[in-house]
Protein backbone atom coordinates (compact mmCIF):
# COMPACT_ATOMS: atom_id res chain seq x y z
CA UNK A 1 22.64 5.79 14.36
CA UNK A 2 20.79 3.63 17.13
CA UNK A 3 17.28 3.72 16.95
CA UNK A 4 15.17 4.22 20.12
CA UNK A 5 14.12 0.46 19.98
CA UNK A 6 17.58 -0.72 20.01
CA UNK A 7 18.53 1.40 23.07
CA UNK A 8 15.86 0.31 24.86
CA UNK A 9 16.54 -3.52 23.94
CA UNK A 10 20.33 -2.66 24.44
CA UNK A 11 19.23 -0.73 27.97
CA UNK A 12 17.51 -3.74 29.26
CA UNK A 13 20.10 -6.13 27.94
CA UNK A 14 22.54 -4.79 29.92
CA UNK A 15 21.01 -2.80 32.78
CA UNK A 16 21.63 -3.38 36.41
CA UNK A 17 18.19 -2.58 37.30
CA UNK A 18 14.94 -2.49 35.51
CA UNK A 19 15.02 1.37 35.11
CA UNK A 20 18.81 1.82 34.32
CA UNK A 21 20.30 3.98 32.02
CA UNK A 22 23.49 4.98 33.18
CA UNK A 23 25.46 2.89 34.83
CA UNK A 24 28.99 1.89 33.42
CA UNK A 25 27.61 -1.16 32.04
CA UNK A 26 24.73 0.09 30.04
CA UNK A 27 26.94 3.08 28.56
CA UNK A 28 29.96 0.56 27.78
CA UNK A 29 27.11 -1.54 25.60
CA UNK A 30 25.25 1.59 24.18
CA UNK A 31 29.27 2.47 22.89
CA UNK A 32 30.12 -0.51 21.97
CA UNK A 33 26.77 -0.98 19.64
CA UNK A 34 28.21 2.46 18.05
CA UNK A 35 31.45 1.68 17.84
CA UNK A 36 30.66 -1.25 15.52
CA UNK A 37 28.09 0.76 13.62
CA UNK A 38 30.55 3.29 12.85
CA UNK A 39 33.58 1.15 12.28
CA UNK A 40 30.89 -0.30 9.22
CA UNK A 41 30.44 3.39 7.84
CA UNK A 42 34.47 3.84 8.23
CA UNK A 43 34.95 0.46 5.66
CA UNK A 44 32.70 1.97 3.40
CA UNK A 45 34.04 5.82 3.60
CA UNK A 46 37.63 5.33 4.15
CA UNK A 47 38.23 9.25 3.88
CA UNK A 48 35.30 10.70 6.50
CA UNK A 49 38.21 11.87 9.30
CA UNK A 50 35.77 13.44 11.12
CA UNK A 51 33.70 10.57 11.62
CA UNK A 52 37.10 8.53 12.33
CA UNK A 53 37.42 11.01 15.38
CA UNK A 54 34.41 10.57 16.73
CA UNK A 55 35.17 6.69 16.80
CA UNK A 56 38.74 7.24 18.29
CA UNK A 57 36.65 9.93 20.77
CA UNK A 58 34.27 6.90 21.49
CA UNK A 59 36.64 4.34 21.84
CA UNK A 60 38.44 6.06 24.78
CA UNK A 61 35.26 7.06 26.22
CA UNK A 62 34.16 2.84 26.78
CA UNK A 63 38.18 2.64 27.45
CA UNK A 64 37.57 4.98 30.88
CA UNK A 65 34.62 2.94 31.73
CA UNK A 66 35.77 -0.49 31.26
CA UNK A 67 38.89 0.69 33.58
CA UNK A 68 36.34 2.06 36.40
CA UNK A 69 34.54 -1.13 36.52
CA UNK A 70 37.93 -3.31 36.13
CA UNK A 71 39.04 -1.45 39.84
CA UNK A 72 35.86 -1.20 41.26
CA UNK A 73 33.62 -3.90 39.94
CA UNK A 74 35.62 -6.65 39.10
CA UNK A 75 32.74 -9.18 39.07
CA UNK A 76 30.44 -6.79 37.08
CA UNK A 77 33.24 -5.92 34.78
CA UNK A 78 33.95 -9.30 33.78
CA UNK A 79 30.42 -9.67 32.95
CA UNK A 80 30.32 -7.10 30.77
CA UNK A 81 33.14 -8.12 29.09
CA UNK A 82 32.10 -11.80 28.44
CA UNK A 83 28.66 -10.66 27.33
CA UNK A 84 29.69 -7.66 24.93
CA UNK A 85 32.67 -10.54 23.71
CA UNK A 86 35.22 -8.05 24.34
CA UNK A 87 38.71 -9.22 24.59
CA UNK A 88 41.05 -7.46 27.22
């Protein structure tokens, strides 16, 4: 679970703007934060399928974004991708 600090450092990390919170870039780094978080739980309780959902659920989610900014943002999306070390 992110903590409010960790958004917000996330947030302005990866933000367009000072006061953005939803563009494709800030939501692919807010995932990919909870992604790894819950990849950690999943080593440690191999059996939690629902929580192994929710990743596969997440996964796709950053999967759609990284694909909008890949047609429509090229510049921004290989930003993203160099900064979050994400290998595509």
């Amino acid at each position: 679970m992110l903590t409010t600090r960790q958004k917000v450092k996330i947030i302005k990390d990866s933000g367009v703007h000072d006061k953005d919170t939803g563009s494709p870039e800030v939501q692919v780094a807010l995932l990919t934060k909870r992604i790894d978080e819950l990849t950690g739980h999943l080593k440690k309780h191999r059996k939690d399928h629902h929580s192994r959902r929710g990743l596969l659920g997440m996964v796709a989610d950053r999967q759609t974004h990284l694909v909008y900014l890949k047609k429509n943002y090229p510049r921004r999306y290989s930003g993203i991708i160099k900064k979050l070390d994400l290998k595509k």
